[in-house]
PDB file of N, CA and C in Angstrom:
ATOM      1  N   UNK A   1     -13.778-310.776 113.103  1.00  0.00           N
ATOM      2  CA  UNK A   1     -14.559-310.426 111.926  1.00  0.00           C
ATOM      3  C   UNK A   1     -14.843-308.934 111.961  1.00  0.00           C
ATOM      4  N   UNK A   2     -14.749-308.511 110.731  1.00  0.00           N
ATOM      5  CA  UNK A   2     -15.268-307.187 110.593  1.00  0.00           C
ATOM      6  C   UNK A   2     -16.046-306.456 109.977  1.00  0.00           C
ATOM      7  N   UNK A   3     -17.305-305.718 110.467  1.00  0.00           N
ATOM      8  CA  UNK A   3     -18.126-305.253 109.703  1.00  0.00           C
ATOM      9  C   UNK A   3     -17.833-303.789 109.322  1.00  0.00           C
ATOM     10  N   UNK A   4     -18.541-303.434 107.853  1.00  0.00           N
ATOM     11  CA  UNK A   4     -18.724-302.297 107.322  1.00  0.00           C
ATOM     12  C   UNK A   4     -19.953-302.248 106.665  1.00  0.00           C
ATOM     13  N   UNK A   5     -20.315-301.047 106.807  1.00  0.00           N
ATOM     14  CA  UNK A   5     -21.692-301.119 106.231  1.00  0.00           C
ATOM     15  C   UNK A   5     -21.522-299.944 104.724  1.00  0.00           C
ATOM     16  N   UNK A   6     -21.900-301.081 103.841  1.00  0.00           N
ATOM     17  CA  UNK A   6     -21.325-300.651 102.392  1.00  0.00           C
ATOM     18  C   UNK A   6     -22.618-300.230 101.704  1.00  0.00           C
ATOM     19  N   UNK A   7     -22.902-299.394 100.564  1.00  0.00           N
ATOM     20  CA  UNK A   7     -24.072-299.270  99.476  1.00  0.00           C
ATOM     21  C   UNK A   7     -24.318-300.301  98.377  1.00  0.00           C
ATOM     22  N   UNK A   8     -25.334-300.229  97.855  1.00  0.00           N
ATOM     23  CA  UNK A   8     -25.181-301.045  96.829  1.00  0.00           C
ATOM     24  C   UNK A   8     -25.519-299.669  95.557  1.00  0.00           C
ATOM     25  N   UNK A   9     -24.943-299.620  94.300  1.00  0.00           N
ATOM     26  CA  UNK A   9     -24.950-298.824  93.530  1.00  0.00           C
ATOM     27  C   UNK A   9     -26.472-299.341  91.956  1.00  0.00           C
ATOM     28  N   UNK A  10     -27.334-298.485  92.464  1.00  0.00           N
ATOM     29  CA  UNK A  10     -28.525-298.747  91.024  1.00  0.00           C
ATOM     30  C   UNK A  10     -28.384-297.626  89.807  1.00  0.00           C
ATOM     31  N   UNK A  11     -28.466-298.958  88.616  1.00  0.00           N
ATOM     32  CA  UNK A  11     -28.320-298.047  87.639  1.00  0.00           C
ATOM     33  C   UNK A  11     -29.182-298.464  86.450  1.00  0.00           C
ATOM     34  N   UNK A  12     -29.714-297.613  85.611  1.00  0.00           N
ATOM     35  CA  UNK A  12     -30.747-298.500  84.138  1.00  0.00           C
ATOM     36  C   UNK A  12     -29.753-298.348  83.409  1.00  0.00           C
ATOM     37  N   UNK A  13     -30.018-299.513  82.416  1.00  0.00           N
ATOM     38  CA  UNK A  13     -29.257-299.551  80.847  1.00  0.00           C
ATOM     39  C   UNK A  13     -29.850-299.018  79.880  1.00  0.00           C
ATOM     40  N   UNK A  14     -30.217-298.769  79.061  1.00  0.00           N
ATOM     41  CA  UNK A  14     -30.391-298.412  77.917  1.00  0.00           C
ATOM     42  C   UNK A  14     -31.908-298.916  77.359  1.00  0.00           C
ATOM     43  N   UNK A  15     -31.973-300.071  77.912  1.00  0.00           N
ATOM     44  CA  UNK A  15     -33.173-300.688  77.470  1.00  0.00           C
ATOM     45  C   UNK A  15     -34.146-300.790  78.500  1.00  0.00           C
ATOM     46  N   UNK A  16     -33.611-299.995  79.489  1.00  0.00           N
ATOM     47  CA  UNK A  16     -34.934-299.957  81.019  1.00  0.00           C
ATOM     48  C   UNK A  16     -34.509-300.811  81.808  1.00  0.00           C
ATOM     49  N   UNK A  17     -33.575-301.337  81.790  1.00  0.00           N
ATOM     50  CA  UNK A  17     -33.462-302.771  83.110  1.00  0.00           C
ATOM     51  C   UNK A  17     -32.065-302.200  83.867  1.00  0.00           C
ATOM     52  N   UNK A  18     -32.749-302.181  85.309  1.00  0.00           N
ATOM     53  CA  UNK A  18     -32.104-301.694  86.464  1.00  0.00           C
ATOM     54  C   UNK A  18     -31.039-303.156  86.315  1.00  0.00           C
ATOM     55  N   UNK A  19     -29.304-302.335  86.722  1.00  0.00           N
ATOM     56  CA  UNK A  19     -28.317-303.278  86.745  1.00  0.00           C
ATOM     57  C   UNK A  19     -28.055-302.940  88.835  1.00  0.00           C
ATOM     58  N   UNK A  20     -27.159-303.940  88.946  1.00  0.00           N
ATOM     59  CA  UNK A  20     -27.234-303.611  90.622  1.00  0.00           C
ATOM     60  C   UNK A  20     -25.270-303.762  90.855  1.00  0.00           C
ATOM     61  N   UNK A  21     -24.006-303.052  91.292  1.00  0.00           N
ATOM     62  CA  UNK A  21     -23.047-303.370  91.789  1.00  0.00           C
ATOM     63  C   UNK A  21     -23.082-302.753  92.750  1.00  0.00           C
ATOM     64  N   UNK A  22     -21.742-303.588  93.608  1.00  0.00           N
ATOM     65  CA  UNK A  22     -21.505-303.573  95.408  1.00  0.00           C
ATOM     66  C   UNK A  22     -19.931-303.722  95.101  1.00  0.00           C
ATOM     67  N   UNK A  23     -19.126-302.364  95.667  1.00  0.00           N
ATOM     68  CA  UNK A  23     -17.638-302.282  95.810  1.00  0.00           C
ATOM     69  C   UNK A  23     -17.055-303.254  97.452  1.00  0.00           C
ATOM     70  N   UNK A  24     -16.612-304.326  97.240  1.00  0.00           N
ATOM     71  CA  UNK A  24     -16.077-304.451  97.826  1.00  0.00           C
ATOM     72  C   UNK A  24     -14.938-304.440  98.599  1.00  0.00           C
ATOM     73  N   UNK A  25     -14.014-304.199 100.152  1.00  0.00           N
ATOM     74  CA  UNK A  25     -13.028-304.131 100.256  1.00  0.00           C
ATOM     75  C   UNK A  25     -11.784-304.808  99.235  1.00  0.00           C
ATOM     76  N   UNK A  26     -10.840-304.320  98.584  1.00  0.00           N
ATOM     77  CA  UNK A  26     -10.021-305.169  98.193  1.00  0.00           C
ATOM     78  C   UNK A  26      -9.024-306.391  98.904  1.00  0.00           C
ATOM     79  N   UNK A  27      -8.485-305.311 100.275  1.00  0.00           N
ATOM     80  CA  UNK A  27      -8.139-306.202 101.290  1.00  0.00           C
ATOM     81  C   UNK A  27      -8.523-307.405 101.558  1.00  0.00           C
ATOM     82  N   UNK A  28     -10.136-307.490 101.427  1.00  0.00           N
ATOM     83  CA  UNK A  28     -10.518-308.852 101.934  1.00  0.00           C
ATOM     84  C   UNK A  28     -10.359-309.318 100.614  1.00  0.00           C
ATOM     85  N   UNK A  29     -10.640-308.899  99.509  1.00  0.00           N
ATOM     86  CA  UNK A  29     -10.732-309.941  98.055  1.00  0.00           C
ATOM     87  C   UNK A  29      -9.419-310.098  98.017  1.00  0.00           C
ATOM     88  N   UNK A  30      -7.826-309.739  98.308  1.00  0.00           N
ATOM     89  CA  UNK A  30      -7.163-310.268  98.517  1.00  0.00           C
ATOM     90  C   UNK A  30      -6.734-311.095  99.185  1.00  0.00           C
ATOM     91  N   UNK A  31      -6.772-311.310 101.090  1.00  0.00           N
ATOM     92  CA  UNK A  31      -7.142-312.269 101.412  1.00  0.00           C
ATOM     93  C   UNK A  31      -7.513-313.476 101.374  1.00  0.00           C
ATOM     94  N   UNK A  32      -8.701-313.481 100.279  1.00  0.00           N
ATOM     95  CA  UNK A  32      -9.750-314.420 100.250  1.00  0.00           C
ATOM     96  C   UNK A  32      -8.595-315.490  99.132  1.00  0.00           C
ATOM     97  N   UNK A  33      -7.971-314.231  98.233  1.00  0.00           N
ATOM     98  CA  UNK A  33      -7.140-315.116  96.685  1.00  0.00           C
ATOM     99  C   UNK A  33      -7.465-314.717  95.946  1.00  0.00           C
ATOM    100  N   UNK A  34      -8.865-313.337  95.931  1.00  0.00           N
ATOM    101  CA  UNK A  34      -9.194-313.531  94.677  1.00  0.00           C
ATOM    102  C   UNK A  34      -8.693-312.325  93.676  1.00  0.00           C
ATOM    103  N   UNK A  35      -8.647-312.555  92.818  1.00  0.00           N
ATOM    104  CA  UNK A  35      -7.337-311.388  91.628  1.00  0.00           C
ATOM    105  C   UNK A  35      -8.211-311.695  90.474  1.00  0.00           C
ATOM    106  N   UNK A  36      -7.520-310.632  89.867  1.00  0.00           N
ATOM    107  CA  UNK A  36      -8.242-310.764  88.029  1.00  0.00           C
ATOM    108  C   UNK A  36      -8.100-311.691  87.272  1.00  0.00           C
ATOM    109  N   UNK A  37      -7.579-312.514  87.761  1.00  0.00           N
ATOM    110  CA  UNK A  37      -7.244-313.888  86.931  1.00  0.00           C
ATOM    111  C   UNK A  37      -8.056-314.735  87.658  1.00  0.00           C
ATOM    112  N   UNK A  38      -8.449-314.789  88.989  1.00  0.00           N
ATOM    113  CA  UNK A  38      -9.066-316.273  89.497  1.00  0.00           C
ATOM    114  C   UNK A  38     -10.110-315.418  90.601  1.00  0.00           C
ATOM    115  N   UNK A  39     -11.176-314.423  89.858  1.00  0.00           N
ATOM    116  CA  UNK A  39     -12.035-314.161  90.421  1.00  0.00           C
ATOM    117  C   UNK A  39     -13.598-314.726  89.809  1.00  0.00           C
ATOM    118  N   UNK A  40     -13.592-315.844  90.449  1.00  0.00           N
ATOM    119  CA  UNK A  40     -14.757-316.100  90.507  1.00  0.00           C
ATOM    120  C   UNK A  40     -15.298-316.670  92.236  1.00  0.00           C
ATOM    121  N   UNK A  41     -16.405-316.395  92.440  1.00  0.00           N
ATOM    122  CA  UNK A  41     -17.229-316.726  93.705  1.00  0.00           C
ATOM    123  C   UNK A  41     -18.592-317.603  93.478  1.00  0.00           C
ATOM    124  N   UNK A  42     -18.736-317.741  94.587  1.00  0.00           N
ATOM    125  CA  UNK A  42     -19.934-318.453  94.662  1.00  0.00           C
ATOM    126  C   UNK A  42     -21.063-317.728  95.954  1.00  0.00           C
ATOM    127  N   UNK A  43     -22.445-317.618  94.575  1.00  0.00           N
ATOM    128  CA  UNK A  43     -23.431-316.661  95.785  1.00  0.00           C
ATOM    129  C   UNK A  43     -24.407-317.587  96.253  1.00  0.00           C
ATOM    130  N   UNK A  44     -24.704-316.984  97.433  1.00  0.00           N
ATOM    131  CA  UNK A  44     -25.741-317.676  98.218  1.00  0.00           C
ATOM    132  C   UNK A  44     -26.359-317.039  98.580  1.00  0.00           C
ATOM    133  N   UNK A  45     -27.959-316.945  98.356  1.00  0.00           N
ATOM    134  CA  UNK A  45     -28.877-315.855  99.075  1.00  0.00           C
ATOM    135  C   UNK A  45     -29.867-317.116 100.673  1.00  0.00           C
ATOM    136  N   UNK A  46     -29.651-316.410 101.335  1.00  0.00           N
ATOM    137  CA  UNK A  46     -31.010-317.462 102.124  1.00  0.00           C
ATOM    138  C   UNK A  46     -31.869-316.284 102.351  1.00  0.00           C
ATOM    139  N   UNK A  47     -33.239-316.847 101.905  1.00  0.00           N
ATOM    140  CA  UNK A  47     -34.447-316.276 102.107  1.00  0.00           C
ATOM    141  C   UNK A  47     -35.346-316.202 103.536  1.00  0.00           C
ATOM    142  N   UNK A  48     -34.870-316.691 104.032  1.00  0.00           N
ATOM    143  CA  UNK A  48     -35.416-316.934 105.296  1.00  0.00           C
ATOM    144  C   UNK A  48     -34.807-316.114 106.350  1.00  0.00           C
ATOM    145  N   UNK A  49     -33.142-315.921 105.942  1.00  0.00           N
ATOM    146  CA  UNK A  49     -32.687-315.090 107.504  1.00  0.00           C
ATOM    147  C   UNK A  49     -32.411-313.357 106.331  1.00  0.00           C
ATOM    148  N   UNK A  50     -32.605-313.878 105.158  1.00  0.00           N
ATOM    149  CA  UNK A  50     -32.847-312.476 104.233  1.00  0.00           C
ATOM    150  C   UNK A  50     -31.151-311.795 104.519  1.00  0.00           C
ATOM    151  N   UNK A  51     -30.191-313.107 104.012  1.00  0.00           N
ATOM    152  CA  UNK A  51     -28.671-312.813 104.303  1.00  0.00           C
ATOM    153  C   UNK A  51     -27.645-313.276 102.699  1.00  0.00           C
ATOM    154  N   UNK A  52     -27.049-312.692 102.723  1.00  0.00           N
ATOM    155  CA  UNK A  52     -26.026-313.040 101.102  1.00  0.00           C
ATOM    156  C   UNK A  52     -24.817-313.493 102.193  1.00  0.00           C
ATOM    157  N   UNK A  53     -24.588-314.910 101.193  1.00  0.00           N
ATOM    158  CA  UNK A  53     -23.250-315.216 101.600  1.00  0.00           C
ATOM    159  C   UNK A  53     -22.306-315.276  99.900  1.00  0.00           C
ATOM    160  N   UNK A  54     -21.004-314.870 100.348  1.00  0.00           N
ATOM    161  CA  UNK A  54     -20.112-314.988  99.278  1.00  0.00           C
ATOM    162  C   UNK A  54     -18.774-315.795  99.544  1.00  0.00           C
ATOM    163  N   UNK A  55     -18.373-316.635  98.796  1.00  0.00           N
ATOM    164  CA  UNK A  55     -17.257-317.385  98.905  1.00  0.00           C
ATOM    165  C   UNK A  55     -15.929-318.026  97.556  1.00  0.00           C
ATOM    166  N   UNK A  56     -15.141-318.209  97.716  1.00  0.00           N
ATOM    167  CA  UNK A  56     -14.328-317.946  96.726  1.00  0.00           C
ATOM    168  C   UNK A  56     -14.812-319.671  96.158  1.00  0.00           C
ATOM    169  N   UNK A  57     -14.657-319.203  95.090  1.00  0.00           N
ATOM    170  CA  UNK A  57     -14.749-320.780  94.129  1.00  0.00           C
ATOM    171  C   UNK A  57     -13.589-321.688  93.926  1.00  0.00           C
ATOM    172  N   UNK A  58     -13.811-323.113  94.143  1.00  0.00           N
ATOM    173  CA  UNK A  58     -12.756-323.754  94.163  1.00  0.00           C
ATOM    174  C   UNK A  58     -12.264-324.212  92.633  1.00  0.00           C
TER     175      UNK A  58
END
């Protein structure tokens, strides 16, 4: 497994509401399967160990 320690990018819209994106490696989103046609995931936050998990959707 490999870690990188990535940013997350903050930005307001127009109407005051902070939006939030995170660039991920492509390598791994290739890997994983996922492409512009069959990118969807599934998020998981746990509150308790205060960790995001991400996984490709079946």
């Amino acid at each position: 497994m490999e870690e990188r320690k990535l940013k997350i990018l903050f930005s307001k819209s127009g109407s005051g509401s902070t939006n939030t994106r995170i660039s991920l490696p492509i390598k791994d989103l290739k890997d994983m399967g996922i492409t512009p046609k069959n990118r969807e995931i599934i998020y998981e936050y746990n509150e308790e160990k205060k960790e995001i998990k991400l996984k490709k959707s079946k």
